[in-house]
PDB file of N, CA and C in Angstrom:
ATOM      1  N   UNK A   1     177.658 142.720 170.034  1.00  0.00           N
ATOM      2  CA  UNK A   1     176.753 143.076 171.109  1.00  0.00           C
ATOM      3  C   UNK A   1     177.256 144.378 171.721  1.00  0.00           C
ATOM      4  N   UNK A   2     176.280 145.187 171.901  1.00  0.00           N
ATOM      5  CA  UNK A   2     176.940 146.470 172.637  1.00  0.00           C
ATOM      6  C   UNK A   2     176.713 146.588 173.809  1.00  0.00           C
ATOM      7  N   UNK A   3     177.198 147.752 174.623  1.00  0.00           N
ATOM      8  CA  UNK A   3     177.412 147.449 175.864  1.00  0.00           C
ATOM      9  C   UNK A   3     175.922 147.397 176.776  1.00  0.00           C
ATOM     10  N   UNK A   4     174.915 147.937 176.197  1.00  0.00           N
ATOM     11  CA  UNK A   4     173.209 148.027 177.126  1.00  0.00           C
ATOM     12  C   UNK A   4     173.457 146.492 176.834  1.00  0.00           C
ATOM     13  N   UNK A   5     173.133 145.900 175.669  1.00  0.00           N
ATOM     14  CA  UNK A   5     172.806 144.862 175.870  1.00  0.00           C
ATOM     15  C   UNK A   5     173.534 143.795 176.620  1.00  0.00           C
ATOM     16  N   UNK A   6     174.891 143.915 176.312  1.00  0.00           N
ATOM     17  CA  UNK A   6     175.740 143.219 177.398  1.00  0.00           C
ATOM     18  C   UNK A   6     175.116 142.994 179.114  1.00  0.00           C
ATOM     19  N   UNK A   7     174.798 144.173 179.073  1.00  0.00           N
ATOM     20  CA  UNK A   7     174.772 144.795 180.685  1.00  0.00           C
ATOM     21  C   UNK A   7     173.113 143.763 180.986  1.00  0.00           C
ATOM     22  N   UNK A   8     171.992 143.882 179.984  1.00  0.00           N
ATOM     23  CA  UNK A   8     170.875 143.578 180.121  1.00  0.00           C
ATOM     24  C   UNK A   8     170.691 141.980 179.820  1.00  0.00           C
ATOM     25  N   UNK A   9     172.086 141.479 179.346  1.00  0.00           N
ATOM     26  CA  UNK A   9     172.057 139.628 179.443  1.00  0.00           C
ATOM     27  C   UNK A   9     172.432 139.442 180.916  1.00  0.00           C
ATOM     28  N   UNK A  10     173.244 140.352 181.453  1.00  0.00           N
ATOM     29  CA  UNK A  10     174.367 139.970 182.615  1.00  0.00           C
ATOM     30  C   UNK A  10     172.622 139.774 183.526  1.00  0.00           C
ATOM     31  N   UNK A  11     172.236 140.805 183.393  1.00  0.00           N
ATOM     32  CA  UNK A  11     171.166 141.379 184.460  1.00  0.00           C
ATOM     33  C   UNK A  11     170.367 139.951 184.557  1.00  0.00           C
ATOM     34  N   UNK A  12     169.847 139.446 183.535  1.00  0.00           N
ATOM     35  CA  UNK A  12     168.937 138.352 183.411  1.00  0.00           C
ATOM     36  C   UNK A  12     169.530 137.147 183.939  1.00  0.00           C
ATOM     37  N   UNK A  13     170.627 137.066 183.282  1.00  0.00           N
ATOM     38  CA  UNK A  13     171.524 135.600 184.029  1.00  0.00           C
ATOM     39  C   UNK A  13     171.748 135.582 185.609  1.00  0.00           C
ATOM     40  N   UNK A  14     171.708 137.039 186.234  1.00  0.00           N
ATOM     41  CA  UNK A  14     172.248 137.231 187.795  1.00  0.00           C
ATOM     42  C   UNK A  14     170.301 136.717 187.873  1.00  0.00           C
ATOM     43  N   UNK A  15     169.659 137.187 187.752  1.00  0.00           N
ATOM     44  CA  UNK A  15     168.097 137.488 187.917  1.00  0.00           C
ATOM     45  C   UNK A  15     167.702 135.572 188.026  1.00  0.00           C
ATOM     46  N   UNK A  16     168.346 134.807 186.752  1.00  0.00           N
ATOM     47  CA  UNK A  16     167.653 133.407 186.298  1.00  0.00           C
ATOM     48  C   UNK A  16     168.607 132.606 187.794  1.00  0.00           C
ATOM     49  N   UNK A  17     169.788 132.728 187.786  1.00  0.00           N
ATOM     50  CA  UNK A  17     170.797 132.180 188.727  1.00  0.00           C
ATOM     51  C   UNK A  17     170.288 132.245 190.331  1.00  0.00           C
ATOM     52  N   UNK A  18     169.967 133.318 190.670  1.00  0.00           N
ATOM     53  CA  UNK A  18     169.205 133.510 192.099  1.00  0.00           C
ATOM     54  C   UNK A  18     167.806 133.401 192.176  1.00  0.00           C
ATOM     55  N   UNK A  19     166.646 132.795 191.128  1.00  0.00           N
ATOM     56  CA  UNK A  19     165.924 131.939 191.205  1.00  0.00           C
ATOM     57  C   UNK A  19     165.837 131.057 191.435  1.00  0.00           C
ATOM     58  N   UNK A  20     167.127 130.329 190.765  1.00  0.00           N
ATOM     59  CA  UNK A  20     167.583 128.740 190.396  1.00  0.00           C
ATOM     60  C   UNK A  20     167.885 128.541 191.490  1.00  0.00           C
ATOM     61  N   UNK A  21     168.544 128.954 192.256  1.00  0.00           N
ATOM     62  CA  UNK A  21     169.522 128.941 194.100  1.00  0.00           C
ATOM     63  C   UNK A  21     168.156 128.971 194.730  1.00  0.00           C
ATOM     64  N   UNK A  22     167.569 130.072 194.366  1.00  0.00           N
ATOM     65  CA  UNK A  22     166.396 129.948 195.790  1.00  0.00           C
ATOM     66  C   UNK A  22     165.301 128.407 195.031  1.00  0.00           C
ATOM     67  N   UNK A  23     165.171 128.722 194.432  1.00  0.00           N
ATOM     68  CA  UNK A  23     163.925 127.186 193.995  1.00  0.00           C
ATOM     69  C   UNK A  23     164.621 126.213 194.659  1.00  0.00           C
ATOM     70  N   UNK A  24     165.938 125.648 194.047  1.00  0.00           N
ATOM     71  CA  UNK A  24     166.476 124.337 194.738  1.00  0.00           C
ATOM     72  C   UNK A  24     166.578 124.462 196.318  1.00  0.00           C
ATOM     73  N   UNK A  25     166.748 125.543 196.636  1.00  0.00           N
ATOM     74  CA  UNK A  25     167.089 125.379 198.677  1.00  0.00           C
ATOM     75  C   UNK A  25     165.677 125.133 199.287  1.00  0.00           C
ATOM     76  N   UNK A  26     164.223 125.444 198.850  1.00  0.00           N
ATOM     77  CA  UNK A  26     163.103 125.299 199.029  1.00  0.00           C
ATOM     78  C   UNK A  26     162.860 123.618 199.149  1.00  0.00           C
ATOM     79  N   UNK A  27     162.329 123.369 200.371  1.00  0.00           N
ATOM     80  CA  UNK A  27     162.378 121.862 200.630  1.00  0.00           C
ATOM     81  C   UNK A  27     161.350 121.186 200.042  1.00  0.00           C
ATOM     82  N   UNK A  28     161.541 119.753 199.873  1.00  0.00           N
ATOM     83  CA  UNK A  28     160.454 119.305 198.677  1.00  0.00           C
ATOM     84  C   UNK A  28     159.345 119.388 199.178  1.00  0.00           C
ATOM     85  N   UNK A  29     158.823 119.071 200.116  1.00  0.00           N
ATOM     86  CA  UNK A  29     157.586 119.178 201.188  1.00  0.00           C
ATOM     87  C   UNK A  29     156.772 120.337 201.003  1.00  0.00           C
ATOM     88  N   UNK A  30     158.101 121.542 201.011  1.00  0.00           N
ATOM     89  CA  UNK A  30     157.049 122.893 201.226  1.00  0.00           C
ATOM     90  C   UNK A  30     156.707 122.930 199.350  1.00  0.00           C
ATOM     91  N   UNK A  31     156.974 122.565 198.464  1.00  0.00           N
ATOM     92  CA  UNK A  31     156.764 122.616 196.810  1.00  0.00           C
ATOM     93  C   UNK A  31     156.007 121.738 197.023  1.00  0.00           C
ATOM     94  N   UNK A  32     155.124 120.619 197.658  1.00  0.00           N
ATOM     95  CA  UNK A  32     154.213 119.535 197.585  1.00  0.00           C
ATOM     96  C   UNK A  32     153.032 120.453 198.276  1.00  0.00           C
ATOM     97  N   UNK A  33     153.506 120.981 199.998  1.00  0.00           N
ATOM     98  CA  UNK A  33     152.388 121.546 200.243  1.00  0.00           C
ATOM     99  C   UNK A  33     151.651 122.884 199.462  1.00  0.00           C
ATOM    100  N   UNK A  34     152.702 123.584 198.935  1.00  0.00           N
ATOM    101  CA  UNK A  34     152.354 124.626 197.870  1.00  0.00           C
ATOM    102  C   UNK A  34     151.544 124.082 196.698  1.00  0.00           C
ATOM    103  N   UNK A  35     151.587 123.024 195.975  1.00  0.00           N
ATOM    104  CA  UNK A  35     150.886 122.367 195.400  1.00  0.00           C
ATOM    105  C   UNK A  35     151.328 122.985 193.497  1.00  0.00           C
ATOM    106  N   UNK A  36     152.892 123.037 193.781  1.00  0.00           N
ATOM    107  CA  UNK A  36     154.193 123.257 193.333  1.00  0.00           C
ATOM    108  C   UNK A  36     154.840 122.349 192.670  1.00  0.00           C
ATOM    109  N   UNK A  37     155.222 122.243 191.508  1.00  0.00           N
ATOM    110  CA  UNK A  37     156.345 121.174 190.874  1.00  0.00           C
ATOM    111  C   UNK A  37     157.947 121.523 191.441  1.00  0.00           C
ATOM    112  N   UNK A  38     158.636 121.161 192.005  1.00  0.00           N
ATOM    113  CA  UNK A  38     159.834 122.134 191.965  1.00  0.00           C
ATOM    114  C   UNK A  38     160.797 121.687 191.101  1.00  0.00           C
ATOM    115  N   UNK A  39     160.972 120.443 190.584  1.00  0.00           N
ATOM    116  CA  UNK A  39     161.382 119.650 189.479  1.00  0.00           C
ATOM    117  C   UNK A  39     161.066 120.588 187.932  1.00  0.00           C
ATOM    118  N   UNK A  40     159.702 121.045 187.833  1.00  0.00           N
ATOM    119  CA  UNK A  40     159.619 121.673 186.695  1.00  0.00           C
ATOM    120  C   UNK A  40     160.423 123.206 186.611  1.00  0.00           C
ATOM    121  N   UNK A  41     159.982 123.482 187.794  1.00  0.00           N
ATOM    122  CA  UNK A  41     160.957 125.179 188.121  1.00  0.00           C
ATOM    123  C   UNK A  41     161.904 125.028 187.843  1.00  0.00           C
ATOM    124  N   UNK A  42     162.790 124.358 188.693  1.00  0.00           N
ATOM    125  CA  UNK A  42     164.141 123.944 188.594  1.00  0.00           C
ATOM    126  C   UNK A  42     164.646 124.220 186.599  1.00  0.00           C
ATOM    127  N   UNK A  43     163.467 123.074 186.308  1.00  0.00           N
ATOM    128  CA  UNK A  43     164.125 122.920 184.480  1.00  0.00           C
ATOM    129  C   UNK A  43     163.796 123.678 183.945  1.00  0.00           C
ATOM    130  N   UNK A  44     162.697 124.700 184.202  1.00  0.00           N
ATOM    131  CA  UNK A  44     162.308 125.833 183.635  1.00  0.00           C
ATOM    132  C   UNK A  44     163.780 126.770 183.484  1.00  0.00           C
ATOM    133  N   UNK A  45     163.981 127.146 184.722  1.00  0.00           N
ATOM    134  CA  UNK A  45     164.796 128.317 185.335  1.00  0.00           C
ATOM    135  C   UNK A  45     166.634 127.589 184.517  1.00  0.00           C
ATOM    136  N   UNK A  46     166.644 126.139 184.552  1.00  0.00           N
ATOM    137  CA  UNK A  46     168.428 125.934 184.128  1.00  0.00           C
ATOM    138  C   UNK A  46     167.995 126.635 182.119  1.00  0.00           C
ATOM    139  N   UNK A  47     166.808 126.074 181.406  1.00  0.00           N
ATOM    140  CA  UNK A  47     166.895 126.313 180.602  1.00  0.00           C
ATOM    141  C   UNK A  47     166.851 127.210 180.056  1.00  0.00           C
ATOM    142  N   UNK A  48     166.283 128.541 181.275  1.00  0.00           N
ATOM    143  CA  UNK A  48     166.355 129.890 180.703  1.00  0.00           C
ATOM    144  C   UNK A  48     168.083 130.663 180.911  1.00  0.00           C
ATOM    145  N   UNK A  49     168.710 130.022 181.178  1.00  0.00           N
ATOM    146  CA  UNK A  49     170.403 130.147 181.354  1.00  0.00           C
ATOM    147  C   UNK A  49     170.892 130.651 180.455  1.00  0.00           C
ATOM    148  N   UNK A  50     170.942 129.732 179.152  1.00  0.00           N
ATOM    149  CA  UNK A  50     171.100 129.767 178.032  1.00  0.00           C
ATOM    150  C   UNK A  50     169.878 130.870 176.630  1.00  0.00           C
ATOM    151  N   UNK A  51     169.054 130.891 177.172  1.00  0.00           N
ATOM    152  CA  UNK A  51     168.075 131.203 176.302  1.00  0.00           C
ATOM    153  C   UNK A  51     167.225 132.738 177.618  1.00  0.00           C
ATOM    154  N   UNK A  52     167.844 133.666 177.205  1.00  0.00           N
ATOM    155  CA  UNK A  52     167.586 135.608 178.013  1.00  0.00           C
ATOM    156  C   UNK A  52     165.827 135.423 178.305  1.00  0.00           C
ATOM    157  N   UNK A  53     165.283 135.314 177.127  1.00  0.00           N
ATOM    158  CA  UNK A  53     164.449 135.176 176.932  1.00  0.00           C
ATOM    159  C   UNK A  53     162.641 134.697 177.823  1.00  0.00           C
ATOM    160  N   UNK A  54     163.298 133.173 177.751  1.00  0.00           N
ATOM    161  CA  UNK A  54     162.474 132.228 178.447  1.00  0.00           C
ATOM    162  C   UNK A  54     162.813 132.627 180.321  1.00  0.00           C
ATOM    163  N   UNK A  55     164.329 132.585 180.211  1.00  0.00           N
ATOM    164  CA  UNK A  55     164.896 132.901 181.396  1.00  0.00           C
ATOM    165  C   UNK A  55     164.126 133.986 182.352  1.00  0.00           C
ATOM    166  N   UNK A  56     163.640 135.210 182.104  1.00  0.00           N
ATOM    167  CA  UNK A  56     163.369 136.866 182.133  1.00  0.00           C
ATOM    168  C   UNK A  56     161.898 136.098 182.738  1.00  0.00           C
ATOM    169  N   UNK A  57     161.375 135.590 181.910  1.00  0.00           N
ATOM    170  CA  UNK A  57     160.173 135.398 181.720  1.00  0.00           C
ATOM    171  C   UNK A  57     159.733 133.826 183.268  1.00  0.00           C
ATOM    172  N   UNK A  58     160.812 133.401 183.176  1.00  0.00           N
ATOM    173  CA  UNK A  58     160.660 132.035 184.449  1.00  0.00           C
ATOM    174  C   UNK A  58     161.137 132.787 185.826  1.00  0.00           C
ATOM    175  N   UNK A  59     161.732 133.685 185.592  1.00  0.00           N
ATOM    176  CA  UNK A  59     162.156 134.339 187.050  1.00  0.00           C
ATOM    177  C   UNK A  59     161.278 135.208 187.084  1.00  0.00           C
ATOM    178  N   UNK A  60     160.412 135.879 186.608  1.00  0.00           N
ATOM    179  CA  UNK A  60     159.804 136.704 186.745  1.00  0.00           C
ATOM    180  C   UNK A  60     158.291 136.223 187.507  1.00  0.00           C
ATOM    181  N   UNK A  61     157.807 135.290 186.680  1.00  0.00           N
ATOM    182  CA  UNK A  61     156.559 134.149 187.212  1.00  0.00           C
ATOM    183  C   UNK A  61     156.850 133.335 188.367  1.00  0.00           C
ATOM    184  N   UNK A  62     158.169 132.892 188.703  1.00  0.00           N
ATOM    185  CA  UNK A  62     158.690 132.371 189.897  1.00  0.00           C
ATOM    186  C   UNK A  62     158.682 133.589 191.130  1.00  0.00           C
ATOM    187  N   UNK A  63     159.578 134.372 190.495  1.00  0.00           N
ATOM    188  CA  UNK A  63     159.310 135.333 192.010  1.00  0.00           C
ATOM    189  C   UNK A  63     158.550 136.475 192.305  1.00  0.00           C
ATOM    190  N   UNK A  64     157.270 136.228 191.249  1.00  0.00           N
ATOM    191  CA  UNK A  64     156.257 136.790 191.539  1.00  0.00           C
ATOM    192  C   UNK A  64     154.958 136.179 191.992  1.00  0.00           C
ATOM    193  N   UNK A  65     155.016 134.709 191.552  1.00  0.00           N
ATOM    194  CA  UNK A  65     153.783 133.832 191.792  1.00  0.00           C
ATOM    195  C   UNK A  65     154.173 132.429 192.626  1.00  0.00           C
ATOM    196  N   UNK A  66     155.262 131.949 192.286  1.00  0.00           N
ATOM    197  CA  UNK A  66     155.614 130.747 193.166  1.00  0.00           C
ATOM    198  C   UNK A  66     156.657 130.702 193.973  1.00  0.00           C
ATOM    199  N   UNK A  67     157.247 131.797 194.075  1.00  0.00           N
ATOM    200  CA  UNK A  67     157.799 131.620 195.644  1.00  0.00           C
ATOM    201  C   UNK A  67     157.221 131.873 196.357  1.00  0.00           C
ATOM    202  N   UNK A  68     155.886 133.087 196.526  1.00  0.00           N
ATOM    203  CA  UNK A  68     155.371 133.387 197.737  1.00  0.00           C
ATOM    204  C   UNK A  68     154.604 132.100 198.052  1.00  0.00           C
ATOM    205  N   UNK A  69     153.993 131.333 197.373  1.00  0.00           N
ATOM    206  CA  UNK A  69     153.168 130.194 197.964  1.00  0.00           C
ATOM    207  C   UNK A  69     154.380 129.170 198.440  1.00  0.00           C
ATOM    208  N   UNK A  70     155.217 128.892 198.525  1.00  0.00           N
ATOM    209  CA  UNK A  70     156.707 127.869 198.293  1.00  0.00           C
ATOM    210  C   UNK A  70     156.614 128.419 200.120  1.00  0.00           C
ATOM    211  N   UNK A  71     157.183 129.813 199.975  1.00  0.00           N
ATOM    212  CA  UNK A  71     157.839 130.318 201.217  1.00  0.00           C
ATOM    213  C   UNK A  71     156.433 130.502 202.168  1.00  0.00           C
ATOM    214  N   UNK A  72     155.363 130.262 202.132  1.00  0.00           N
ATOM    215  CA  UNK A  72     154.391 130.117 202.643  1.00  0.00           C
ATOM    216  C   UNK A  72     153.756 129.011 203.539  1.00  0.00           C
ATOM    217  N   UNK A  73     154.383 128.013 202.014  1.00  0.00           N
ATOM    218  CA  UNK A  73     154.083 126.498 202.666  1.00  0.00           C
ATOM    219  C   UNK A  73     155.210 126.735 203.697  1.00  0.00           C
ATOM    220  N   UNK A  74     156.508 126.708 203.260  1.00  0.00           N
ATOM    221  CA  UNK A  74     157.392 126.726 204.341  1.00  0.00           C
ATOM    222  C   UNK A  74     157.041 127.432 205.552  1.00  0.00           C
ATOM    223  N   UNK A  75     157.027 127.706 205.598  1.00  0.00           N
ATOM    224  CA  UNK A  75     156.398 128.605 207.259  1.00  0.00           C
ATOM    225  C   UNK A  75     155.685 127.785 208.116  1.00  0.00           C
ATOM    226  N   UNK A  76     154.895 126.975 207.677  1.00  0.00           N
ATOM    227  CA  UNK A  76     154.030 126.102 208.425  1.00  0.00           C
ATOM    228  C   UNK A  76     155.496 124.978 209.083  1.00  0.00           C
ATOM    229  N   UNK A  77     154.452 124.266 210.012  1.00  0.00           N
ATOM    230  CA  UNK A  77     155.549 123.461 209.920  1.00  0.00           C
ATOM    231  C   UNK A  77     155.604 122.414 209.788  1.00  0.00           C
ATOM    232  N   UNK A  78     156.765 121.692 209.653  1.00  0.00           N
ATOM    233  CA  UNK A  78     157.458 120.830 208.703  1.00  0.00           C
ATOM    234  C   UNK A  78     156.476 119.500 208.544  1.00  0.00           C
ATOM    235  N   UNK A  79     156.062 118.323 208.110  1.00  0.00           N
ATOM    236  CA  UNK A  79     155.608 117.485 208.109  1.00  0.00           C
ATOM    237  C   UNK A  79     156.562 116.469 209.066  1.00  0.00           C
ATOM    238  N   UNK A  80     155.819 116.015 209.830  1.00  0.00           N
ATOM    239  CA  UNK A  80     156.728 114.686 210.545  1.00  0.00           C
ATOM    240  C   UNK A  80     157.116 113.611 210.202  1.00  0.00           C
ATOM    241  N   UNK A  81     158.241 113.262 210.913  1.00  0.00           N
ATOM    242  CA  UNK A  81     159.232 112.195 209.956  1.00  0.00           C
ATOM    243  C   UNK A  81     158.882 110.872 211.092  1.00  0.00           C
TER     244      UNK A  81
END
């Protein structure tokens, strides 16, 4: 492997890893009111870890299309306990 590409796995794994962190801290409520799996994200995003690929491609659709509705629901507020 040479060094671009080195540099362009690192990039994706930092990219899949701070998806993965932000999906899981997102409370289940606000992924229900978003109308959101966060269970599937979650397995989307661990399995693109391993695989640049799928990874590039789940962070990219995550923090372009389902966090803003996630962090949206969140904003409202919370459902009562």
């Amino acid at each position: 492997m040479n060094t671009v590409s080195g540099i362009i796995a690192i990039v994706v794994l930092v990219l899949v890893v701070v998806a993965l962190i932000d999906a899981a801290s997102r409370p289940a409520w606000a992924w229900e009111r978003a109308g959101q799996n966060k269970t599937l994200w979650i397995v989307l995003l661990v399995v693109g870890i391993p695989c640049p690929l799928i990874g590039l491609v789940a962070a990219v659709v995550y923090a372009s299309s389902i966090r803003p509705r996630v962090v949206a629901a969140q904003g409202s507020a919370p459902p009562p306990y």
